[in-house]
Protein backbone atom coordinates (compact mmCIF):
# COMPACT_ATOMS: atom_id res chain seq x y z
CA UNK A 1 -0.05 -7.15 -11.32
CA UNK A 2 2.54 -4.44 -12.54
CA UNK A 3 5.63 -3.97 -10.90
CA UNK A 4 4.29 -0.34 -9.10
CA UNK A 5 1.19 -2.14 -7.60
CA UNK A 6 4.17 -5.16 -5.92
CA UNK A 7 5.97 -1.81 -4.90
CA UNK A 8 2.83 0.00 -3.39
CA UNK A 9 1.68 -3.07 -1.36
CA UNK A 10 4.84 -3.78 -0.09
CA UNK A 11 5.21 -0.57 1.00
CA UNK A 12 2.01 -0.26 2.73
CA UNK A 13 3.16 -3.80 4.43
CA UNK A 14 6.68 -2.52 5.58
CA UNK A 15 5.31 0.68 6.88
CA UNK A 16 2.47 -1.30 8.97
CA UNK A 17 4.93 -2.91 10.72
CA UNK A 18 7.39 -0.07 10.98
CA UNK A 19 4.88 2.58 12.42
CA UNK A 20 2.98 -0.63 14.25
CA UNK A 21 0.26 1.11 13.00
CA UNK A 22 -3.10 -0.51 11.20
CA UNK A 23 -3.53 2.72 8.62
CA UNK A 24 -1.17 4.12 6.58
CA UNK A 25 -1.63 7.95 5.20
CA UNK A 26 -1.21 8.54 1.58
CA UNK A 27 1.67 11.37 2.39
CA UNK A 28 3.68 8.79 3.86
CA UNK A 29 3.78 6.44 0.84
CA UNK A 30 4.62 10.01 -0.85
CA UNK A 31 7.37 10.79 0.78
CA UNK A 32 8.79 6.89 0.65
CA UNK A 33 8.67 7.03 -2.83
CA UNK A 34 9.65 10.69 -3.50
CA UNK A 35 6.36 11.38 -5.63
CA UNK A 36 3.36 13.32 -5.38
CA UNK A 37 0.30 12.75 -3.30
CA UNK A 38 -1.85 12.80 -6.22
CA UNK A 39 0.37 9.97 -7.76
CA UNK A 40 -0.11 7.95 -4.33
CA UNK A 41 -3.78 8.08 -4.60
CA UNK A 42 -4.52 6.81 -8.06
CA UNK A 43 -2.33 4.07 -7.38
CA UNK A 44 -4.62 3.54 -4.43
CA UNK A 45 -7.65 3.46 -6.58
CA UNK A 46 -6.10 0.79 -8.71
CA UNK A 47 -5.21 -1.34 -6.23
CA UNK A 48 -8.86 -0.22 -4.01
CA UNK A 49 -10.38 -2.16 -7.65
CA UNK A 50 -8.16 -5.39 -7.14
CA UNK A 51 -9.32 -5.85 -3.50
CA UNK A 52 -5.58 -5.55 -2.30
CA UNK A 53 -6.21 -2.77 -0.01
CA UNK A 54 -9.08 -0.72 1.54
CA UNK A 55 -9.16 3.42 1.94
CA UNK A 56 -10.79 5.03 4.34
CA UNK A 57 -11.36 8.89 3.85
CA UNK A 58 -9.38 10.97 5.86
CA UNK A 59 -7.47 8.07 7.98
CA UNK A 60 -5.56 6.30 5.53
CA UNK A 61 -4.89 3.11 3.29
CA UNK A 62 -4.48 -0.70 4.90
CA UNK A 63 -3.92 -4.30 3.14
CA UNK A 64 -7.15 -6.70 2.68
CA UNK A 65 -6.41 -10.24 3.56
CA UNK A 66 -5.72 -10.33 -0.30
CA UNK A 67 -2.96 -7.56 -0.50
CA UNK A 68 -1.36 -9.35 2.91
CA UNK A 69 -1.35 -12.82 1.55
CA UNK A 70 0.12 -11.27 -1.72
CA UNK A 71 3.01 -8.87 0.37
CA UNK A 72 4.09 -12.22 1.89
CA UNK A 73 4.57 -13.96 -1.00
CA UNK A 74 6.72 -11.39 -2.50
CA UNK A 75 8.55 -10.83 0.60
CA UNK A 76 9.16 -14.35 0.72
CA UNK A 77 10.27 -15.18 -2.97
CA UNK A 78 12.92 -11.86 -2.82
């Protein structure tokens, strides 16, 4: 895993917990980042591939079990 995909799921981890929300919109991770919603959504694809998160059409982005497990462990060894 590259160091954008860490970046990207901890995002999507922080911002679950922030907006105590279960789905996280693409535009958001935009503007956290400062890039484009294009840019946001093939990273999404990439990491939709690796099983660490699922997208739903529309609603937004959340963390598998996989993409949780692996934003805890990077949480935990920073």
């Amino acid at each position: 895993m590259n160091r954008a995909e860490e970046d990207y799921i901890k995002a999507i981890y922080e911002l679950t917990f922030e907006k105590k929300a279960d789905l996280i919109k693409a535009n958001e991770l935009a503007e956290r980042f400062g890039i484009t919603d294009q840019s946001v959504n093939e990273m999404i694809k990439k990491l939709v591939k690796k099983h660490y998160v699922s997208f739903m059409p529309y609603k937004g982005v959340s963390l598998t079990k996989k993409g949780r497990d692996e934003a805890i462990r990077m949480i935990r060894a920073h």
